[in-house]
C-alpha atoms as a PDB file:
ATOM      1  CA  UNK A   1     -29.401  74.078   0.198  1.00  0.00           C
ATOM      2  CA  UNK A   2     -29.418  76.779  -2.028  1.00  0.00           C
ATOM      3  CA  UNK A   3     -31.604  79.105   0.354  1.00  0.00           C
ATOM      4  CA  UNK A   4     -29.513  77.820   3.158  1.00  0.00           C
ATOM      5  CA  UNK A   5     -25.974  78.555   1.907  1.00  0.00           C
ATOM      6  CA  UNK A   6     -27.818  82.196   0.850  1.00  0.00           C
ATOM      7  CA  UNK A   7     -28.682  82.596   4.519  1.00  0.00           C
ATOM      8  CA  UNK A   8     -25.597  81.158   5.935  1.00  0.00           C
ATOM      9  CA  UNK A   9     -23.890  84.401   3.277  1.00  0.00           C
ATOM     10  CA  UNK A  10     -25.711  86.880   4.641  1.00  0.00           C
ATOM     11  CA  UNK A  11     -25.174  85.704   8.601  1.00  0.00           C
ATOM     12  CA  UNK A  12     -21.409  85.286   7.808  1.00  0.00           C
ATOM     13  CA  UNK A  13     -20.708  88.713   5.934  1.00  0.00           C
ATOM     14  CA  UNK A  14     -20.894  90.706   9.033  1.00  0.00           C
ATOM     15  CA  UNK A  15     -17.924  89.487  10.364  1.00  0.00           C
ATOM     16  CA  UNK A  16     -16.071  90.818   8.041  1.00  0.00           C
ATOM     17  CA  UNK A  17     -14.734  94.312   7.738  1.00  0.00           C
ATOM     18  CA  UNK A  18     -14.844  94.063   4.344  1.00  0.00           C
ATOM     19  CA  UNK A  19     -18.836  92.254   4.046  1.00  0.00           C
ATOM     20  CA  UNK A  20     -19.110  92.930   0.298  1.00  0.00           C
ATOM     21  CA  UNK A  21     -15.989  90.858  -0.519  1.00  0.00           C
ATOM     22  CA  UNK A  22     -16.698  88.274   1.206  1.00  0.00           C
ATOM     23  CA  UNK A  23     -20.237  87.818   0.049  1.00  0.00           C
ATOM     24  CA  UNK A  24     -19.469  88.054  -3.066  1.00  0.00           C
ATOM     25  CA  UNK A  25     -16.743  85.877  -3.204  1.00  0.00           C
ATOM     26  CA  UNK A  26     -19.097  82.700  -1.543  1.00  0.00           C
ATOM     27  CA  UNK A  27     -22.367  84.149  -3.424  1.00  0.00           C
ATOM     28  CA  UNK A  28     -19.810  82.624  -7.246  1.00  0.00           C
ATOM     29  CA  UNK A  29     -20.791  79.157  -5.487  1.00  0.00           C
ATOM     30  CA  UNK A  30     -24.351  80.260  -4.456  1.00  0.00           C
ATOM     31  CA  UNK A  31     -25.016  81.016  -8.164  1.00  0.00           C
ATOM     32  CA  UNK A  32     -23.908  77.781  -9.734  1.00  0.00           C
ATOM     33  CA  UNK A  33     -25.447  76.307  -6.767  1.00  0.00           C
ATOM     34  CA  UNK A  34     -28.914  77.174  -8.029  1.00  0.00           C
ATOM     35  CA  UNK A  35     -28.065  77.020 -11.734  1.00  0.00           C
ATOM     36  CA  UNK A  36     -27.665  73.156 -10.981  1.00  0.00           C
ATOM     37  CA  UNK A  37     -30.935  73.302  -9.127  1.00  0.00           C
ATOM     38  CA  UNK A  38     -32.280  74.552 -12.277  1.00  0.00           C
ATOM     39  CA  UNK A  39     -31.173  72.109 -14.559  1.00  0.00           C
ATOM     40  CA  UNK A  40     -31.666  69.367 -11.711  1.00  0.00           C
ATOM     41  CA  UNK A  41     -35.257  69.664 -11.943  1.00  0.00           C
ATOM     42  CA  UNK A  42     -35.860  70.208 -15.471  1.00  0.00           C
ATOM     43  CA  UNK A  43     -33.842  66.721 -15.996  1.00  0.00           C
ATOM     44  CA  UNK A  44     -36.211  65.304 -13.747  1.00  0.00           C
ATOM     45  CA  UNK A  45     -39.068  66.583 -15.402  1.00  0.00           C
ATOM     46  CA  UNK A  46     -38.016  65.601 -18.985  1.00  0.00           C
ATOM     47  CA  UNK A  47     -36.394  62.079 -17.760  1.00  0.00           C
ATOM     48  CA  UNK A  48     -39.571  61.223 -15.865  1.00  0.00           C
ATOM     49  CA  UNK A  49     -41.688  61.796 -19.550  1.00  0.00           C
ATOM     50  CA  UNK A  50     -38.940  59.983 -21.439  1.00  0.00           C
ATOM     51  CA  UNK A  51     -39.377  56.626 -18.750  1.00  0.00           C
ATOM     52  CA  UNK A  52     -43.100  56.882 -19.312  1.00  0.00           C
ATOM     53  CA  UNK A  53     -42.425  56.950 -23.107  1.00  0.00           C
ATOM     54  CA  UNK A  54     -40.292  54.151 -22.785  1.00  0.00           C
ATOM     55  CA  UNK A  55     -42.680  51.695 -20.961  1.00  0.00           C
ATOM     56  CA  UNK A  56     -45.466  52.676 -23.077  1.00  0.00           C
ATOM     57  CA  UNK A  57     -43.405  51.524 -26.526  1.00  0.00           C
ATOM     58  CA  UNK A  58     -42.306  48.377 -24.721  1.00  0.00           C
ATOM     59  CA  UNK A  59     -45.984  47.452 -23.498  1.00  0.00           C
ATOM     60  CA  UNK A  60     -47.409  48.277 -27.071  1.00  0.00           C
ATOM     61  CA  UNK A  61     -44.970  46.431 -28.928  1.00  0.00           C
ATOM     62  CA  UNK A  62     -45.613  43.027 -26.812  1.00  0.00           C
ATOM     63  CA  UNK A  63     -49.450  43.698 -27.595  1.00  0.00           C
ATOM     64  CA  UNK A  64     -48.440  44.247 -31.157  1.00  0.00           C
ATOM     65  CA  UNK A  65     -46.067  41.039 -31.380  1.00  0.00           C
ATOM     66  CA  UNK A  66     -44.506  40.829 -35.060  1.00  0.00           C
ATOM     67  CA  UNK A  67     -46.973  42.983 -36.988  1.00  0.00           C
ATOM     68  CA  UNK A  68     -45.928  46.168 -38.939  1.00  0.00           C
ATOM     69  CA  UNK A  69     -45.621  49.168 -36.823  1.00  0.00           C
ATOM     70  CA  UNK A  70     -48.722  51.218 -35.743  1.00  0.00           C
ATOM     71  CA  UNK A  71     -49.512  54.968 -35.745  1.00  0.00           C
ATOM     72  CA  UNK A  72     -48.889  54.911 -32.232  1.00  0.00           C
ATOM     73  CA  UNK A  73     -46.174  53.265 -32.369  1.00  0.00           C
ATOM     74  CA  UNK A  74     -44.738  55.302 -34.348  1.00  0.00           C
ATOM     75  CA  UNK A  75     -45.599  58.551 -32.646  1.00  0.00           C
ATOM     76  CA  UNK A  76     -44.385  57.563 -29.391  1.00  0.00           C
ATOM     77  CA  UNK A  77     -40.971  56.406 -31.497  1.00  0.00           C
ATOM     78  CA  UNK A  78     -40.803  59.947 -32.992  1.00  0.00           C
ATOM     79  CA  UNK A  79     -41.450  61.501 -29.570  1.00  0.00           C
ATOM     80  CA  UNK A  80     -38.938  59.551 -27.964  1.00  0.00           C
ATOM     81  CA  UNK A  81     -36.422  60.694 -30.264  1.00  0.00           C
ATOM     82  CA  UNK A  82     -37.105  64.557 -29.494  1.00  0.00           C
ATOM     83  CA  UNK A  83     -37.879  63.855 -25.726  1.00  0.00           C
ATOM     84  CA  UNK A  84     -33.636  62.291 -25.713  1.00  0.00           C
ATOM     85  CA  UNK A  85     -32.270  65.130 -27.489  1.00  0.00           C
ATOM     86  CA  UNK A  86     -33.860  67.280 -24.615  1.00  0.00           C
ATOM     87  CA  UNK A  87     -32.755  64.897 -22.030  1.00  0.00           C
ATOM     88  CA  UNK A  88     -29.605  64.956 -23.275  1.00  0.00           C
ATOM     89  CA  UNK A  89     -29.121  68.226 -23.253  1.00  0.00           C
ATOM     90  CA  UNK A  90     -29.993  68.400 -19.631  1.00  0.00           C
ATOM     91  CA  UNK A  91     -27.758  65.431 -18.368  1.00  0.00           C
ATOM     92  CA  UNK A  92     -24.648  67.258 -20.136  1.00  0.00           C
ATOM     93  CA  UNK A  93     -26.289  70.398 -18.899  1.00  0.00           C
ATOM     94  CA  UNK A  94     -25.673  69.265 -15.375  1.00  0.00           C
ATOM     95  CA  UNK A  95     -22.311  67.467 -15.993  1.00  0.00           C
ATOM     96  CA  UNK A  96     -20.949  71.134 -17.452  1.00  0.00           C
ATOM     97  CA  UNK A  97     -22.067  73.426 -14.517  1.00  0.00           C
ATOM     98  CA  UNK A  98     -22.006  70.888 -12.037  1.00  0.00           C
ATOM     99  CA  UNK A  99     -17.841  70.699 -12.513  1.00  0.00           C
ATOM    100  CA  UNK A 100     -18.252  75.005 -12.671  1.00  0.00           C
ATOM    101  CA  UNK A 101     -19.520  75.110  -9.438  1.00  0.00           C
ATOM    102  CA  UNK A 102     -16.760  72.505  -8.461  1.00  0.00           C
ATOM    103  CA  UNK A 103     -14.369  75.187  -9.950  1.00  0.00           C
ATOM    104  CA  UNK A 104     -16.053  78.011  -8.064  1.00  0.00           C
ATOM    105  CA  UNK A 105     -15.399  76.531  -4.465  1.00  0.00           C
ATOM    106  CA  UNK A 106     -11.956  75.655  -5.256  1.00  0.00           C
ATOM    107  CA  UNK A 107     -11.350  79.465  -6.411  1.00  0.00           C
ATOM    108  CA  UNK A 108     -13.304  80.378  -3.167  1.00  0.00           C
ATOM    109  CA  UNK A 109     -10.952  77.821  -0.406  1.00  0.00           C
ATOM    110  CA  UNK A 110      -8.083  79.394  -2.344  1.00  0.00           C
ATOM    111  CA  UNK A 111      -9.141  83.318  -2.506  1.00  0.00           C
ATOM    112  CA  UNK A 112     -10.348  82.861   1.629  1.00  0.00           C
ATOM    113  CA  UNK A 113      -7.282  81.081   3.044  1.00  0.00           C
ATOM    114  CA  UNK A 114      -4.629  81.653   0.619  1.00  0.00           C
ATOM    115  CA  UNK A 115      -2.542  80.468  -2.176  1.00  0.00           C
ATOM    116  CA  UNK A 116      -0.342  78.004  -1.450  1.00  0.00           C
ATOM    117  CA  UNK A 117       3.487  78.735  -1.261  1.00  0.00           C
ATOM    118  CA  UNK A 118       3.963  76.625  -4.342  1.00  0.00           C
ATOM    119  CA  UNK A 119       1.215  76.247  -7.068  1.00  0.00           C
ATOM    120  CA  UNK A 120      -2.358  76.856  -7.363  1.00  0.00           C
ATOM    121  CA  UNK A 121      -5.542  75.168  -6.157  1.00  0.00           C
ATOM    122  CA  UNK A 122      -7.715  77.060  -8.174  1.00  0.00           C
ATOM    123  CA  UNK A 123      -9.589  74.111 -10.041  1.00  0.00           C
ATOM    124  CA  UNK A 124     -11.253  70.992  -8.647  1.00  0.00           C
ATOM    125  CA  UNK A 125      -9.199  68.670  -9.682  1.00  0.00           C
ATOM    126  CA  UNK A 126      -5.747  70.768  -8.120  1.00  0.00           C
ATOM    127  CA  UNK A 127      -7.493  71.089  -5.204  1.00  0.00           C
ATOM    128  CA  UNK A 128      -8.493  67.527  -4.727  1.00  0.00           C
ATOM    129  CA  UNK A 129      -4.507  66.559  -5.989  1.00  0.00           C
ATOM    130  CA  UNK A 130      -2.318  69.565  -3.411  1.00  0.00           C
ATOM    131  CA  UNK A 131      -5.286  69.158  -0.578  1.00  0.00           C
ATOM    132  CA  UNK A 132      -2.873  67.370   1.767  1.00  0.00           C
ATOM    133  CA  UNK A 133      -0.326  69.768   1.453  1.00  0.00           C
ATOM    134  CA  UNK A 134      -2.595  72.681   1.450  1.00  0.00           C
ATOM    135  CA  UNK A 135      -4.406  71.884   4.353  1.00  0.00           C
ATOM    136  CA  UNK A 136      -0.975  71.352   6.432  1.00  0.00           C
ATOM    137  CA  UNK A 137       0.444  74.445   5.220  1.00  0.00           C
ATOM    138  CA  UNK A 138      -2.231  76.610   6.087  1.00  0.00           C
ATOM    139  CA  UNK A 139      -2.945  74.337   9.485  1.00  0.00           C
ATOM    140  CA  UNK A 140      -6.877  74.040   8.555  1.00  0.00           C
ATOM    141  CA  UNK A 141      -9.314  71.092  10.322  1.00  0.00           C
ATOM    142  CA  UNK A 142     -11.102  69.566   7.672  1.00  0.00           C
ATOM    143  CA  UNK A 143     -14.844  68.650   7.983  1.00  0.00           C
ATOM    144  CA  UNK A 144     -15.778  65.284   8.166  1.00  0.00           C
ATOM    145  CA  UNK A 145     -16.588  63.440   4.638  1.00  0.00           C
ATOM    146  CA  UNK A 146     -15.100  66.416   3.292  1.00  0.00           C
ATOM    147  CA  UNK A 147     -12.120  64.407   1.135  1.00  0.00           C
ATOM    148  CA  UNK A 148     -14.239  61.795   0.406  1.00  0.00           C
ATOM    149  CA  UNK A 149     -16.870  64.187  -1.500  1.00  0.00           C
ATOM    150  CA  UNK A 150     -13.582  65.925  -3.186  1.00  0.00           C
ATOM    151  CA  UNK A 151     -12.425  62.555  -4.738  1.00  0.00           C
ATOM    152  CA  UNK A 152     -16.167  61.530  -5.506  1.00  0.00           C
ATOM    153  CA  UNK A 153     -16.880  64.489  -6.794  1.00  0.00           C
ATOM    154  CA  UNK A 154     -13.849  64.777  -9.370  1.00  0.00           C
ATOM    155  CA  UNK A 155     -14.571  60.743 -10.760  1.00  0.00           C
ATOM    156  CA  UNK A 156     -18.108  60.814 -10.800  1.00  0.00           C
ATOM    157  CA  UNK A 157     -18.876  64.599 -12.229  1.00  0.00           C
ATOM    158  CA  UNK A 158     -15.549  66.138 -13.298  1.00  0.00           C
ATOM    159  CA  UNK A 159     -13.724  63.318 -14.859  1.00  0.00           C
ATOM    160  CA  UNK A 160     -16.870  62.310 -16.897  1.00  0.00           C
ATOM    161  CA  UNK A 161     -17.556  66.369 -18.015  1.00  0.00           C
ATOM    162  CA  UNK A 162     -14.106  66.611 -19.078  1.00  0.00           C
ATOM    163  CA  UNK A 163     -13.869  63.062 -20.750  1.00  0.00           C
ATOM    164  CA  UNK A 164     -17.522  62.493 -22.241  1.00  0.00           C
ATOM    165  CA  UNK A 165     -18.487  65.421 -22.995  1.00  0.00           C
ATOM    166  CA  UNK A 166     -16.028  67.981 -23.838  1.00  0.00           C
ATOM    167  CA  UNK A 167     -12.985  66.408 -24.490  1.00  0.00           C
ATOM    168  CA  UNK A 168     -14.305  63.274 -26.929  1.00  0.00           C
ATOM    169  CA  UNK A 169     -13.217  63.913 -29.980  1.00  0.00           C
ATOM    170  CA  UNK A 170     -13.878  60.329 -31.352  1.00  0.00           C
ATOM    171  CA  UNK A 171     -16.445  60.424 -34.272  1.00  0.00           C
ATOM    172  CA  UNK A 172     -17.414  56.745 -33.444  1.00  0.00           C
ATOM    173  CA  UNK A 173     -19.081  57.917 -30.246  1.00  0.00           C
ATOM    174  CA  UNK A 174     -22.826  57.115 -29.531  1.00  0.00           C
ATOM    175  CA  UNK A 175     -24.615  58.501 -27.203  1.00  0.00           C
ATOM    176  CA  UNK A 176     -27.787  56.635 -25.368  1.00  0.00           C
ATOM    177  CA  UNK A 177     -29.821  56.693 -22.708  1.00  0.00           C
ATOM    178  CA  UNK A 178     -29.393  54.311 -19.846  1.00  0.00           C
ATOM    179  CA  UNK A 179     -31.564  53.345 -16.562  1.00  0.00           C
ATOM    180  CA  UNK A 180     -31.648  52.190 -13.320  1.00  0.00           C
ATOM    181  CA  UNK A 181     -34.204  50.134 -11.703  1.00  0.00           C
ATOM    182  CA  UNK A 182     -36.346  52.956 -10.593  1.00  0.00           C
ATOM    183  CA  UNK A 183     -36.831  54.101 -13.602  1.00  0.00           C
ATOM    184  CA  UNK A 184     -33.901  56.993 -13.392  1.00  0.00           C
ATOM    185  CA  UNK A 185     -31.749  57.925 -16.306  1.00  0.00           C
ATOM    186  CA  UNK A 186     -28.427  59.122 -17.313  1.00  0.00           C
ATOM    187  CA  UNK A 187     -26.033  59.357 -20.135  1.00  0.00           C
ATOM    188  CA  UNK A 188     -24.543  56.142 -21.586  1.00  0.00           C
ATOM    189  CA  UNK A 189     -21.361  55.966 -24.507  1.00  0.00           C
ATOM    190  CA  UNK A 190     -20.386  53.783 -26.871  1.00  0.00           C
ATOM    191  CA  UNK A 191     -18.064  53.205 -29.600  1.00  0.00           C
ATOM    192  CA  UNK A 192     -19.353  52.733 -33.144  1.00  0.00           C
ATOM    193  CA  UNK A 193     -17.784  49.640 -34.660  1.00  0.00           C
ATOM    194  CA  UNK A 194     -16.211  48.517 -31.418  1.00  0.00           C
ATOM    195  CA  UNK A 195     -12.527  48.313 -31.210  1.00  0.00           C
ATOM    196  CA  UNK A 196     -10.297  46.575 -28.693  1.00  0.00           C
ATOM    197  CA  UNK A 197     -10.343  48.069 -25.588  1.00  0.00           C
ATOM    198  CA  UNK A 198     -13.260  50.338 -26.291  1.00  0.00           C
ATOM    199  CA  UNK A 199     -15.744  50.532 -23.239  1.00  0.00           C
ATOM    200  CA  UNK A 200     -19.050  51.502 -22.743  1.00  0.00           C
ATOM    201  CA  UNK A 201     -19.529  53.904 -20.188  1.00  0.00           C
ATOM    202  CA  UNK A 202     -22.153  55.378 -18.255  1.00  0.00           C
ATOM    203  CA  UNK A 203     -22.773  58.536 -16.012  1.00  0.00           C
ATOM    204  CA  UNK A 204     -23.685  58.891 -12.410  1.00  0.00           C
ATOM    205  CA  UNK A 205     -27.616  59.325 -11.698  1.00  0.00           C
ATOM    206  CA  UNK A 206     -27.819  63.125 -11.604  1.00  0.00           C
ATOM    207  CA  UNK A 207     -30.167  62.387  -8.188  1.00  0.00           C
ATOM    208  CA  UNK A 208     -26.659  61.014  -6.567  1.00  0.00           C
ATOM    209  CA  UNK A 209     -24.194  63.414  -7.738  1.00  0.00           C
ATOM    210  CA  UNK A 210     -27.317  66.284  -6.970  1.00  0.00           C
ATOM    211  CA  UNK A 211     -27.166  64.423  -3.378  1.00  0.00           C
ATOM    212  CA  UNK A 212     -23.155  64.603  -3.187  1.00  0.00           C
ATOM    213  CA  UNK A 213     -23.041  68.402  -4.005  1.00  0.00           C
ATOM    214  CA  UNK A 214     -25.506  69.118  -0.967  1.00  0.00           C
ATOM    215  CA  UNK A 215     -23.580  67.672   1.168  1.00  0.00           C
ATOM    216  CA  UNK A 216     -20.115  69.248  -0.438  1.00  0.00           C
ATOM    217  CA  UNK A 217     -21.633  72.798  -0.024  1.00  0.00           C
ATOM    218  CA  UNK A 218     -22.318  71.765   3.277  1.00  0.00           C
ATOM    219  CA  UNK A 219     -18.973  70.871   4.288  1.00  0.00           C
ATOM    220  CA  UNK A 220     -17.715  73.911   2.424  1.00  0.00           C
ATOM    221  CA  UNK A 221     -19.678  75.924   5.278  1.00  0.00           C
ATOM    222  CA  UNK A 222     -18.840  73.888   8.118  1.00  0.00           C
ATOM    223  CA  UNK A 223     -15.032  74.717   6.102  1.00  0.00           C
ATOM    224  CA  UNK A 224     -15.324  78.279   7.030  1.00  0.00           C
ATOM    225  CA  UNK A 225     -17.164  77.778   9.860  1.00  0.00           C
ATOM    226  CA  UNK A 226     -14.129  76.098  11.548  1.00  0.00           C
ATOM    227  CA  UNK A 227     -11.114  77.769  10.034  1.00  0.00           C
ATOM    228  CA  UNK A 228     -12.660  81.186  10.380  1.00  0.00           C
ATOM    229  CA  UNK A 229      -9.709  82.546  12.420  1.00  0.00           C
ATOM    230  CA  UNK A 230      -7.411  81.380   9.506  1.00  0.00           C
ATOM    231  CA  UNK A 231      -9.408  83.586   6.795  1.00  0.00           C
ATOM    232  CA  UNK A 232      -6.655  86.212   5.394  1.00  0.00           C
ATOM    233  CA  UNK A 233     -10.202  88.360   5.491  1.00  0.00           C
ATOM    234  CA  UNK A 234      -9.328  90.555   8.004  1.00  0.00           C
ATOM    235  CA  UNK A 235     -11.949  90.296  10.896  1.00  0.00           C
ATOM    236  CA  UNK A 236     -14.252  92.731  13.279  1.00  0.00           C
ATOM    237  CA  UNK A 237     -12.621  93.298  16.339  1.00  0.00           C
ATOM    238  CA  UNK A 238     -15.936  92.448  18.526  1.00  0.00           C
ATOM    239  CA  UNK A 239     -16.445  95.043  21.585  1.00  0.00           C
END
């Protein structure tokens, strides 16, 4: 998607009298867009290496039984440890930018059609909460799926960047490593000393949300596609 929405720029631009502005404007998204790409497949790299780690401890230690710990073992136990702290780093790697580019096509929906008359829809989550009213005010059709991704979007990536990750201040927090069937991973929180009403908690497999943000950019295209004649860009008068 990256390439496409990069191709779909440089088509679009030239309706505009002002191409630069516009392509720039779209091309804040396009860059986040492949920062994510980045970190996508560098997770996938180092989460693939940490589920092969993972087996091989479990396999060795019913071969092993109740004996003392072998070399092996042990390496694989010491390379687990540095193989999480890199996974780690990439899951909440993806969380952070992931909810940036969020940010960036808000900005972008609000910069091409408009502030509203009252407020601002220049974050996710304000656009996901005024979207009604925006979309009547400025009389826009809205893609298909396209309020559905929003809300998905803001509980699955947002919500758990802003919650568990930069805004837990709890030093009881543990952080862990949890999987799916297929082998896939993603963060996982606990509380230390569990208290009522703590919960553990678990992030979206980045391959999902990864999934969700395709198809989000895609809407946001089919977005402008659409609504083109409601742009405040002013347009070329074709001949």
């Amino acid at each position: 998607m990256g390439d496409n929405l990069l191709e779909f720029i440089e088509r679009e631009r030239m309706r505009y009298e002002d191409n630069n502005t516009f392509a720039f404007g779209l091309g804040q998204v396009s860059r986040y867009y492949k920062f994510l790409s980045i970190i996508y497949a560098r997770y996938a790299e180092v989460s693939a290496k940490y589920w092969e780690n993972t087996q091989r401890q479990m396999e060795m230690s019913k071969v092993q039984g109740s004996r003392p710990i072998g070399p092996e073992l042990w390496r694989l136990h010491l390379e687990a440890r540095d193989l999480q702290d890199h996974l780690h780093l990439e899951l909440e790697s993806f969380f952070m930018f992931g909810t940036v580019l969020l940010d960036r096509a808000a900005c972008f929906i609000e910069w091409y059609f408009g502030q509203p008359s009252k407020g601002r829809i220049s974050s996710h989550r304000r656009l996901k909460n005024k979207l009604s009213s925006y979309v009547s005010e400025k009389v826009l059709a809205l893609p298909e799926g396209f309020e559905d991704s929003i809300a998905l979007l803001e509980d699955s990536l947002a919500e758990f960047r802003d919650k568990e990750i930069v805004h837990d201040r709890s030093p009881r927090s543990m952080h862990m490593t949890w999987f799916n069937a297929d082998g896939e991973t993603s963060l996982s929180k606990t509380k230390l000393y569990p208290r009522d009403g703590d919960q553990q908690v678990g992030g979206k497999m980045p391959r999902e949300l990864m999934e969700a943000v395709k198809g989000y950019v895609d809407q946001l295209v089919a977005l402008i596609e659409i609504n083109r004649s409601k742009s405040r860009l002013p347009l070329k008068v074709e001949a």
